[in-house]
PDB file of N, CA and C in Angstrom:
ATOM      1  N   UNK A   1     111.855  99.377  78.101  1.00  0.00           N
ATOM      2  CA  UNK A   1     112.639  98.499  77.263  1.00  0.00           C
ATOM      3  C   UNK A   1     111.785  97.287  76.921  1.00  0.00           C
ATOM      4  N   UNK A   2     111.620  97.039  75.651  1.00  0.00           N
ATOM      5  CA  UNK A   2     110.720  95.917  75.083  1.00  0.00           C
ATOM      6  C   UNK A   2     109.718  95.670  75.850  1.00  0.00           C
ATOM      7  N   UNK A   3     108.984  97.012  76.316  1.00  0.00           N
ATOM      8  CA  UNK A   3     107.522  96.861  76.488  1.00  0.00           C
ATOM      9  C   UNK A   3     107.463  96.756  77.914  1.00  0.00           C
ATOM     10  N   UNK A   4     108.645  96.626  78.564  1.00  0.00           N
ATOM     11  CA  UNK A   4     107.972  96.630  79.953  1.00  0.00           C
ATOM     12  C   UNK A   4     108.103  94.959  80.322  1.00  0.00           C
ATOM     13  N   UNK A   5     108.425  93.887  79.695  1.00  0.00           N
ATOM     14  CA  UNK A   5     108.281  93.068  79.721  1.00  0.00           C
ATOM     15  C   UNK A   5     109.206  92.247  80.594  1.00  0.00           C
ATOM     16  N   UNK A   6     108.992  90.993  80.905  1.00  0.00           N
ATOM     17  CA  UNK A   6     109.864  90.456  82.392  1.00  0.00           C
ATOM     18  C   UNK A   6     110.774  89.660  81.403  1.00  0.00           C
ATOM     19  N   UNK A   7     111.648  89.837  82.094  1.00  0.00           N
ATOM     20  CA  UNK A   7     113.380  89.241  81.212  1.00  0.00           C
ATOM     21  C   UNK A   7     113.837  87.922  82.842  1.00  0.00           C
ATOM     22  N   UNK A   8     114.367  87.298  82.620  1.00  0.00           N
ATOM     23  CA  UNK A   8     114.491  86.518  83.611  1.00  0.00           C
ATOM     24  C   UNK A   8     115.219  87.385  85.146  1.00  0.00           C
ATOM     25  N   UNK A   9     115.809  88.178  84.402  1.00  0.00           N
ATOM     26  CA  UNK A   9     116.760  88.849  85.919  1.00  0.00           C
ATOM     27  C   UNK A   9     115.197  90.358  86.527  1.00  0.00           C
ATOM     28  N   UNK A  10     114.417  90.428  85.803  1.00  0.00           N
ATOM     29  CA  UNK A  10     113.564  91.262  86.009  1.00  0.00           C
ATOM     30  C   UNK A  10     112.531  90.327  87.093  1.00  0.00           C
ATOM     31  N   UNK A  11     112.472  89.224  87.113  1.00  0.00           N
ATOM     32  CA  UNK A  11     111.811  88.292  87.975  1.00  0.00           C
ATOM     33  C   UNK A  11     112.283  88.166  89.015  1.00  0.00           C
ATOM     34  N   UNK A  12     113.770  88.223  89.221  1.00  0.00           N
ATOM     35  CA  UNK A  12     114.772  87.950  90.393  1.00  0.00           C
ATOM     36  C   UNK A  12     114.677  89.066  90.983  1.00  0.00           C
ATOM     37  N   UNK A  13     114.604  90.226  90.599  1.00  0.00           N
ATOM     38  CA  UNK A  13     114.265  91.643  91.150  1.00  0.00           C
ATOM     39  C   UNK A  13     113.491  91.609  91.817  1.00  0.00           C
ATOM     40  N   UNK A  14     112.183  91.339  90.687  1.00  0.00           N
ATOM     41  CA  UNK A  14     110.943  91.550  91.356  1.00  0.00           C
ATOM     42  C   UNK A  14     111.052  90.730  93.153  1.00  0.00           C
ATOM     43  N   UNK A  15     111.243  89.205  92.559  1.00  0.00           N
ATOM     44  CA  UNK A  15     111.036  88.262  93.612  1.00  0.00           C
ATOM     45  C   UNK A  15     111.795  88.965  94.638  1.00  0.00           C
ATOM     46  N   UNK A  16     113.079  89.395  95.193  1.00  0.00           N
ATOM     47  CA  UNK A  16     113.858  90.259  95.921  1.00  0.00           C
ATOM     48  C   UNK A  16     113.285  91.403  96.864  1.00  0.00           C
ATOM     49  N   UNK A  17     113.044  91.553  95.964  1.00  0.00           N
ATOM     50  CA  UNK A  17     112.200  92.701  96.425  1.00  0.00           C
ATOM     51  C   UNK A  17     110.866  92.839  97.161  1.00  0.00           C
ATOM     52  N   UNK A  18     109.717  91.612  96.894  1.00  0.00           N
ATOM     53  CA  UNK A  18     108.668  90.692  97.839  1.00  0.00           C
ATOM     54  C   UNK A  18     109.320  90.671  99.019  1.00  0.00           C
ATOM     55  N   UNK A  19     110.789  89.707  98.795  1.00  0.00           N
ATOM     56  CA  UNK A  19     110.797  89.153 100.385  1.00  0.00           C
ATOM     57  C   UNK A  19     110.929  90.253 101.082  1.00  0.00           C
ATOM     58  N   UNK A  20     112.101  90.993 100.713  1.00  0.00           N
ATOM     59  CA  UNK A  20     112.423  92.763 101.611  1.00  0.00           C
ATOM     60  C   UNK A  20     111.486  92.745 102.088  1.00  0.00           C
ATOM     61  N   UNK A  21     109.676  93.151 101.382  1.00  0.00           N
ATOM     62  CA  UNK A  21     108.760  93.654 101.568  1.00  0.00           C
ATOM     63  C   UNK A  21     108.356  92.849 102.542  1.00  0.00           C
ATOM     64  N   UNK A  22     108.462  91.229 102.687  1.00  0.00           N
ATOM     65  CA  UNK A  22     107.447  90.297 103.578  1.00  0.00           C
ATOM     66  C   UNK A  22     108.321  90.394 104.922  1.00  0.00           C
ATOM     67  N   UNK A  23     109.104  90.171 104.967  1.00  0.00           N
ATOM     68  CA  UNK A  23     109.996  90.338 106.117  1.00  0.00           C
ATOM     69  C   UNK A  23     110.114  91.738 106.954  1.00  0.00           C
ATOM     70  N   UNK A  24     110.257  92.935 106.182  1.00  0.00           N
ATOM     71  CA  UNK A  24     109.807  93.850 107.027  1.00  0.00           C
ATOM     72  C   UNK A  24     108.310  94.515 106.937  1.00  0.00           C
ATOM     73  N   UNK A  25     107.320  93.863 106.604  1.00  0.00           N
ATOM     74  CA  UNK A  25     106.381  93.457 106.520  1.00  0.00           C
ATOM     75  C   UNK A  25     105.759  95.117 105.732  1.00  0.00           C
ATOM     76  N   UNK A  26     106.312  95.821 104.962  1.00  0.00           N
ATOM     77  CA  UNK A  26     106.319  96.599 104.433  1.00  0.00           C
ATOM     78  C   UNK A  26     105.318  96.409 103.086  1.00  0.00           C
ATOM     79  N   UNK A  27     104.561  97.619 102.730  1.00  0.00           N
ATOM     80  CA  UNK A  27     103.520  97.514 101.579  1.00  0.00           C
ATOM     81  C   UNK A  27     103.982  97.375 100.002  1.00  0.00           C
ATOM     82  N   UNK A  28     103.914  96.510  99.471  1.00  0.00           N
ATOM     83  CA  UNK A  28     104.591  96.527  98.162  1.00  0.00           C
ATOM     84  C   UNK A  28     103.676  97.613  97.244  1.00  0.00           C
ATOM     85  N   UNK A  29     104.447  98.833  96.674  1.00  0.00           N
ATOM     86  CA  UNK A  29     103.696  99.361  95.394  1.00  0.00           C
ATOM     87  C   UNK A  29     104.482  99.174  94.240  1.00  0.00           C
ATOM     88  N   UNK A  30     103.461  98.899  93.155  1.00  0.00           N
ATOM     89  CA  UNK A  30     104.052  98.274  91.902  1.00  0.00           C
ATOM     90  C   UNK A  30     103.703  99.276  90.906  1.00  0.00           C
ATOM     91  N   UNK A  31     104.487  99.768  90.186  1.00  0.00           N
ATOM     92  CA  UNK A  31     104.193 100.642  89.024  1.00  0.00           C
ATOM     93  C   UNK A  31     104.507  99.763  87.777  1.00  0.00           C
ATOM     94  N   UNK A  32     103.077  99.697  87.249  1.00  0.00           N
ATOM     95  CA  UNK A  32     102.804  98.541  86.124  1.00  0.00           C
ATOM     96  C   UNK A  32     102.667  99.357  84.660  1.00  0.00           C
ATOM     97  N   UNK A  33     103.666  98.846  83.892  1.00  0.00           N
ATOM     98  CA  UNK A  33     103.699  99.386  82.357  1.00  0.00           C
ATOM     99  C   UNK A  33     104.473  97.868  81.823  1.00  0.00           C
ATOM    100  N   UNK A  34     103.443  96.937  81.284  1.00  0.00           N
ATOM    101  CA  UNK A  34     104.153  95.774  81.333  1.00  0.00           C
ATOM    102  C   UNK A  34     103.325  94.953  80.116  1.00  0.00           C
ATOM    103  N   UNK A  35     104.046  94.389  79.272  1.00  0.00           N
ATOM    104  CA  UNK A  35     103.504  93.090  78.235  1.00  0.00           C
ATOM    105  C   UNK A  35     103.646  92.016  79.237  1.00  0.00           C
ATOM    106  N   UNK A  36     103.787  91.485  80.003  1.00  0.00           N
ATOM    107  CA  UNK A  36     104.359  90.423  80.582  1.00  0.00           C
ATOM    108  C   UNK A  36     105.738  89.787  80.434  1.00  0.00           C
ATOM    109  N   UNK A  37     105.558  88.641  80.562  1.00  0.00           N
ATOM    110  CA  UNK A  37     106.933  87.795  80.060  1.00  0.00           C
ATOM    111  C   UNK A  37     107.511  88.173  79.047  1.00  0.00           C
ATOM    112  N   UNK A  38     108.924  88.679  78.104  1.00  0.00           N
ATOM    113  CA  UNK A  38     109.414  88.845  77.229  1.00  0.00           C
ATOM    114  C   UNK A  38     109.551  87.018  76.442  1.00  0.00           C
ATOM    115  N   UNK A  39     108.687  86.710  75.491  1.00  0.00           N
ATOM    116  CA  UNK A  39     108.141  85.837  74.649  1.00  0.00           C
ATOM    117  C   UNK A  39     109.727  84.719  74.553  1.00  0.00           C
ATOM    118  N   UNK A  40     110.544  85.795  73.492  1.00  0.00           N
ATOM    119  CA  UNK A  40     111.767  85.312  73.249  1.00  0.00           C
ATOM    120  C   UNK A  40     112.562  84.426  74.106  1.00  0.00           C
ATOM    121  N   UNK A  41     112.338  85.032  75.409  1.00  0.00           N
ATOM    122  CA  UNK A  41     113.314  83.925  76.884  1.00  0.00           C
ATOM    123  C   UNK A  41     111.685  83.718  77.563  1.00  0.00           C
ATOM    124  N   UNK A  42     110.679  82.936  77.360  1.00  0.00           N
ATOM    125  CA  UNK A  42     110.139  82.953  78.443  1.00  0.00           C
ATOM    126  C   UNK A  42     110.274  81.580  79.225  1.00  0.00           C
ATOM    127  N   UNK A  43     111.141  80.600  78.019  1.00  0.00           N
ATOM    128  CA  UNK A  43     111.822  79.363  78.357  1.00  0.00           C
ATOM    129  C   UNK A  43     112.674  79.753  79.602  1.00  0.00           C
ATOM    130  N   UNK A  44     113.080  80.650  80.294  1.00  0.00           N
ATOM    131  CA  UNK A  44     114.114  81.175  81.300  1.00  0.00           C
ATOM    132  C   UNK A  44     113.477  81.994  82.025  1.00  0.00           C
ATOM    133  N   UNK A  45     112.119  82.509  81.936  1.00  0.00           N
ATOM    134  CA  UNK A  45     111.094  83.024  82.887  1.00  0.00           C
ATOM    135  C   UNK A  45     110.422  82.284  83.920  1.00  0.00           C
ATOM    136  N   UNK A  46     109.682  80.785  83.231  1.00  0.00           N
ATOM    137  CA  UNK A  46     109.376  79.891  83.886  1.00  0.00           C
ATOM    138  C   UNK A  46     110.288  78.775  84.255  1.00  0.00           C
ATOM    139  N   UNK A  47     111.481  79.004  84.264  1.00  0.00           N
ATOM    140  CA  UNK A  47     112.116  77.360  85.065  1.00  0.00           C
ATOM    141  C   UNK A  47     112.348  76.594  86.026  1.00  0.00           C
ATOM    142  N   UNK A  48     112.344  77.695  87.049  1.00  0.00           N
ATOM    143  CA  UNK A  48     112.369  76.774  88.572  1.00  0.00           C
ATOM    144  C   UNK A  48     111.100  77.388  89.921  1.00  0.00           C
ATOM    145  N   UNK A  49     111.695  77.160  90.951  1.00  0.00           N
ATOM    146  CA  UNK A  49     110.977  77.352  91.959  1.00  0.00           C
ATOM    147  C   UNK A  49     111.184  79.121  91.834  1.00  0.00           C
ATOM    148  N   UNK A  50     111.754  79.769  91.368  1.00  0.00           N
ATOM    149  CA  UNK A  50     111.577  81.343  91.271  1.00  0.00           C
ATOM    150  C   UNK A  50     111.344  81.795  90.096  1.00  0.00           C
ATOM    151  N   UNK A  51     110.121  81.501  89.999  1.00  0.00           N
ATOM    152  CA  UNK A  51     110.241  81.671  88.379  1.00  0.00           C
ATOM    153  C   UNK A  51     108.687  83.390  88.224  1.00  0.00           C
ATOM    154  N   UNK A  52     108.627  83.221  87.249  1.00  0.00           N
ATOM    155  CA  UNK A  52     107.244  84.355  87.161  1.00  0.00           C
ATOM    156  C   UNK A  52     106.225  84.382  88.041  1.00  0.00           C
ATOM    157  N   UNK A  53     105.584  83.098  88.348  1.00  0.00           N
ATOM    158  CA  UNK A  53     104.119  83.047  89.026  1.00  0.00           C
ATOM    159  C   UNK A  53     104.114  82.861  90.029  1.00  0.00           C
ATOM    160  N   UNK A  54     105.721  82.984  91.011  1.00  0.00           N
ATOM    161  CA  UNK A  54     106.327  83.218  92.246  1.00  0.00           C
ATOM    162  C   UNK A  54     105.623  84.581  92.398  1.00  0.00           C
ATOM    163  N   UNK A  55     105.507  85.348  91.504  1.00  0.00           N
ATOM    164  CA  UNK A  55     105.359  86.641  92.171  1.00  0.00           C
ATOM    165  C   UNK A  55     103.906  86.901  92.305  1.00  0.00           C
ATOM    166  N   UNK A  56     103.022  86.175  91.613  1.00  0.00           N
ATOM    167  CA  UNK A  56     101.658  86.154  92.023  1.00  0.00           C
ATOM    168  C   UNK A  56     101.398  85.429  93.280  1.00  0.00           C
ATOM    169  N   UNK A  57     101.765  84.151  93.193  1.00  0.00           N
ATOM    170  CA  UNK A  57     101.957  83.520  94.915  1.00  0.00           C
ATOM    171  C   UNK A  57     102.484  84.326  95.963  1.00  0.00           C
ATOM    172  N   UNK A  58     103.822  85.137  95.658  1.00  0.00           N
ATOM    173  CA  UNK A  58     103.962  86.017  96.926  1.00  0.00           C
ATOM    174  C   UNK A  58     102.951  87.167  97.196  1.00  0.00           C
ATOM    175  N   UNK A  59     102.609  87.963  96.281  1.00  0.00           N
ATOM    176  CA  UNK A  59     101.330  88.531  96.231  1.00  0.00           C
ATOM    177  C   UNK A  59      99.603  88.380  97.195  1.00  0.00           C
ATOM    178  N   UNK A  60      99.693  86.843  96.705  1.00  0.00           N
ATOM    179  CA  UNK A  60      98.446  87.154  97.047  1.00  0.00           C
ATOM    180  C   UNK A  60      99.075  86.125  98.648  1.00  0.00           C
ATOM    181  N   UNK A  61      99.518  85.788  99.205  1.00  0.00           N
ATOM    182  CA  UNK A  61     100.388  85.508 100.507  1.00  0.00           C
ATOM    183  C   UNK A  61     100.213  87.019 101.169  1.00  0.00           C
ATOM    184  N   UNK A  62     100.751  87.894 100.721  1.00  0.00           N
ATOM    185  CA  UNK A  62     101.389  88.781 101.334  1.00  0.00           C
ATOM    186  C   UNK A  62     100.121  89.822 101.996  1.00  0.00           C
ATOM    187  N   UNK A  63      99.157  89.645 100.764  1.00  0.00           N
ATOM    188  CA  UNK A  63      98.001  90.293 100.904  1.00  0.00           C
ATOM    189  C   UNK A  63      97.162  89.595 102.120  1.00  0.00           C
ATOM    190  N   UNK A  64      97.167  88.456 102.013  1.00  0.00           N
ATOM    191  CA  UNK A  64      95.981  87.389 103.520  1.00  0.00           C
ATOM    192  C   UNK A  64      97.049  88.100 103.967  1.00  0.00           C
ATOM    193  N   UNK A  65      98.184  88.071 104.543  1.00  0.00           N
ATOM    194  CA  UNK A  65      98.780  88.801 105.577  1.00  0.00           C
ATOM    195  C   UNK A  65      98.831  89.717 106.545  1.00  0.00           C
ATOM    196  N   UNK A  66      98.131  90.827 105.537  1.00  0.00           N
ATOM    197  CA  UNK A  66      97.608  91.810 105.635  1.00  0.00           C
ATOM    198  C   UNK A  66      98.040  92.979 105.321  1.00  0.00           C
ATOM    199  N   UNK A  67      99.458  92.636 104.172  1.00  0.00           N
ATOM    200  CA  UNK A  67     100.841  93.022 103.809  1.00  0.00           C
ATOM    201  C   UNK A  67     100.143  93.880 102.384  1.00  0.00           C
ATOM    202  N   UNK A  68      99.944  95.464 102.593  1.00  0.00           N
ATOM    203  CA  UNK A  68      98.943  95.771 101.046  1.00  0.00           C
ATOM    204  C   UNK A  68      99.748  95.848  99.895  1.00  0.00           C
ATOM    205  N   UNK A  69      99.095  95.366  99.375  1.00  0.00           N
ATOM    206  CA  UNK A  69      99.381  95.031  97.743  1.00  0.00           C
ATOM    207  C   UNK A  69      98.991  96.082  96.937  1.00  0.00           C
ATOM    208  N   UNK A  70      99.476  97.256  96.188  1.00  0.00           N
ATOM    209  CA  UNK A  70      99.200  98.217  95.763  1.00  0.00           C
ATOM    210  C   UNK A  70      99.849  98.783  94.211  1.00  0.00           C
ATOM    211  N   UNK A  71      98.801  98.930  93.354  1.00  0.00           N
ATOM    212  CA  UNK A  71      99.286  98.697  91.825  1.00  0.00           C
ATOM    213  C   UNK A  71      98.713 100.249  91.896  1.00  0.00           C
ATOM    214  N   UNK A  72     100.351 101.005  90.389  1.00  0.00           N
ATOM    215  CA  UNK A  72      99.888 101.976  89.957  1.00  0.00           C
ATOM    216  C   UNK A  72     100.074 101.565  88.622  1.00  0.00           C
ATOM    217  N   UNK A  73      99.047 101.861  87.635  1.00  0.00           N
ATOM    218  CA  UNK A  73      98.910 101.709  86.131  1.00  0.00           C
ATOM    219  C   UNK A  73      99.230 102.652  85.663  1.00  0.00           C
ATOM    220  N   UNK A  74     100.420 102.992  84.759  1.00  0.00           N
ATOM    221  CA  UNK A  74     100.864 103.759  84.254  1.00  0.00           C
ATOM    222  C   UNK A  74     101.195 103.561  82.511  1.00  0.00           C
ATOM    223  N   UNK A  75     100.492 102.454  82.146  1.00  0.00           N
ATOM    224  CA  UNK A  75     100.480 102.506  80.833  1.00  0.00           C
ATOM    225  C   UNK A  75     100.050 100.880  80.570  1.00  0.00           C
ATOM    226  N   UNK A  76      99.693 100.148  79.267  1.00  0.00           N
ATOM    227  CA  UNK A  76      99.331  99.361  78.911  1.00  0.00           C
ATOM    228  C   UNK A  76     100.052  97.979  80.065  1.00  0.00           C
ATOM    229  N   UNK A  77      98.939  96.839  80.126  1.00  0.00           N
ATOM    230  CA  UNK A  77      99.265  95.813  81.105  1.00  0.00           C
ATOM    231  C   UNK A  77      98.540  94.437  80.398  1.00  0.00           C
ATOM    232  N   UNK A  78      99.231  93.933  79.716  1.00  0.00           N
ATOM    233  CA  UNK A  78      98.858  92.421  78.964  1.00  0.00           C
ATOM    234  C   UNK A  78      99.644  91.637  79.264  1.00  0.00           C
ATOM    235  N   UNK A  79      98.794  90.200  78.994  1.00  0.00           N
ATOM    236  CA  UNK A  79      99.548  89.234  79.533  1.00  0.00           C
ATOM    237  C   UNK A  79      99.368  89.068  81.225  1.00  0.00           C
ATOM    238  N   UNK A  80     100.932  88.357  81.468  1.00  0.00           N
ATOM    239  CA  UNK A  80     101.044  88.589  82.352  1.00  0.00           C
ATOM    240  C   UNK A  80     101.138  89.343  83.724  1.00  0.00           C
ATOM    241  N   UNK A  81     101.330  90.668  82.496  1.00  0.00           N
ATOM    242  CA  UNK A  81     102.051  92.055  83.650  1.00  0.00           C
ATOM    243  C   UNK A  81     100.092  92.301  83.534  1.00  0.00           C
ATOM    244  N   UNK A  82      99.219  91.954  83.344  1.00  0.00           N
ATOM    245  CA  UNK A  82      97.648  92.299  83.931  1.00  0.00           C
ATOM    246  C   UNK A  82      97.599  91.687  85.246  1.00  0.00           C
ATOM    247  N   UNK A  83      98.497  90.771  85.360  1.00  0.00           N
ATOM    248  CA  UNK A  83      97.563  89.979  86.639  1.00  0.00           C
ATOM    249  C   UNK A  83      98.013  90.731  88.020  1.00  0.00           C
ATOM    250  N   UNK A  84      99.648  91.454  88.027  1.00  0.00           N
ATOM    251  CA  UNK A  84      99.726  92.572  89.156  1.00  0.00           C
ATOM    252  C   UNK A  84      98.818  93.328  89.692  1.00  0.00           C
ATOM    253  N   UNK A  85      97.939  94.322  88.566  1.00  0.00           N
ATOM    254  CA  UNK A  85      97.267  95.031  89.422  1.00  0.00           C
ATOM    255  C   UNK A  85      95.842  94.377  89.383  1.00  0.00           C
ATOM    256  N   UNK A  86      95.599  93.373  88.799  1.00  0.00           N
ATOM    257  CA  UNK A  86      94.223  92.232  89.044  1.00  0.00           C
ATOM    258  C   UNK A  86      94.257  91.644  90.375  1.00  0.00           C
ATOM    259  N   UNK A  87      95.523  91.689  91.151  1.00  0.00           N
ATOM    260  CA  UNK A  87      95.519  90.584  91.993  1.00  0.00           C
ATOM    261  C   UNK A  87      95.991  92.053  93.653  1.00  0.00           C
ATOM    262  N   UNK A  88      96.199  93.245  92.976  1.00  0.00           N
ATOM    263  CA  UNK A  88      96.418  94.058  93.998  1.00  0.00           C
ATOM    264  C   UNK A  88      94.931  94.185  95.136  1.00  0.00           C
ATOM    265  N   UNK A  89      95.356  95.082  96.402  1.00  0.00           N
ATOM    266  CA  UNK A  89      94.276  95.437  97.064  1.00  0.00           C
ATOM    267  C   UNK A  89      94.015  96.890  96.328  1.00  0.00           C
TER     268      UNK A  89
END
């Protein structure tokens, strides 16, 4: 749906879904087919303390951890949705 792109409740997911992962200290795999931010709301992507680049901070946290970070590319990744599997182990 529109590219794969992060809609504000697609961030809340994502972020959700980190902690699950950090807390039971479980390996996050990410299947990446993503434009990044959806342009139109990205005024509502970036607004608070949970916003998009939460999920690169939990990321690369999770990874010193020792928590693996694991990207599958399954189709085009710009923008933002590049920096997932840029920032995977």
């Amino acid at each position: 749906v529109k590219g794969g792109t992060y809609y504000p409740i697609t961030v809340k997911k994502h972020l959700r879904a980190q902690a699950i992962a950090e807390e039971n200290r479980l390996p996050c795999v990410y299947l990446v087919d993503s434009g990044g931010a959806y342009l139109p709301r990205q005024d509502d992507v970036f607004p608070d303390r949970e916003h998009f680049g939460r999920i690169f901070f939990n990321q690369a946290n999770m990874s010193a951890a020792g928590i693996p970070q694991i990207a599958v590319v399954m189709g085009s990744c710009t923008a933002g949705g590049a920096y997932v599997p840029a920032m995977s182990d």
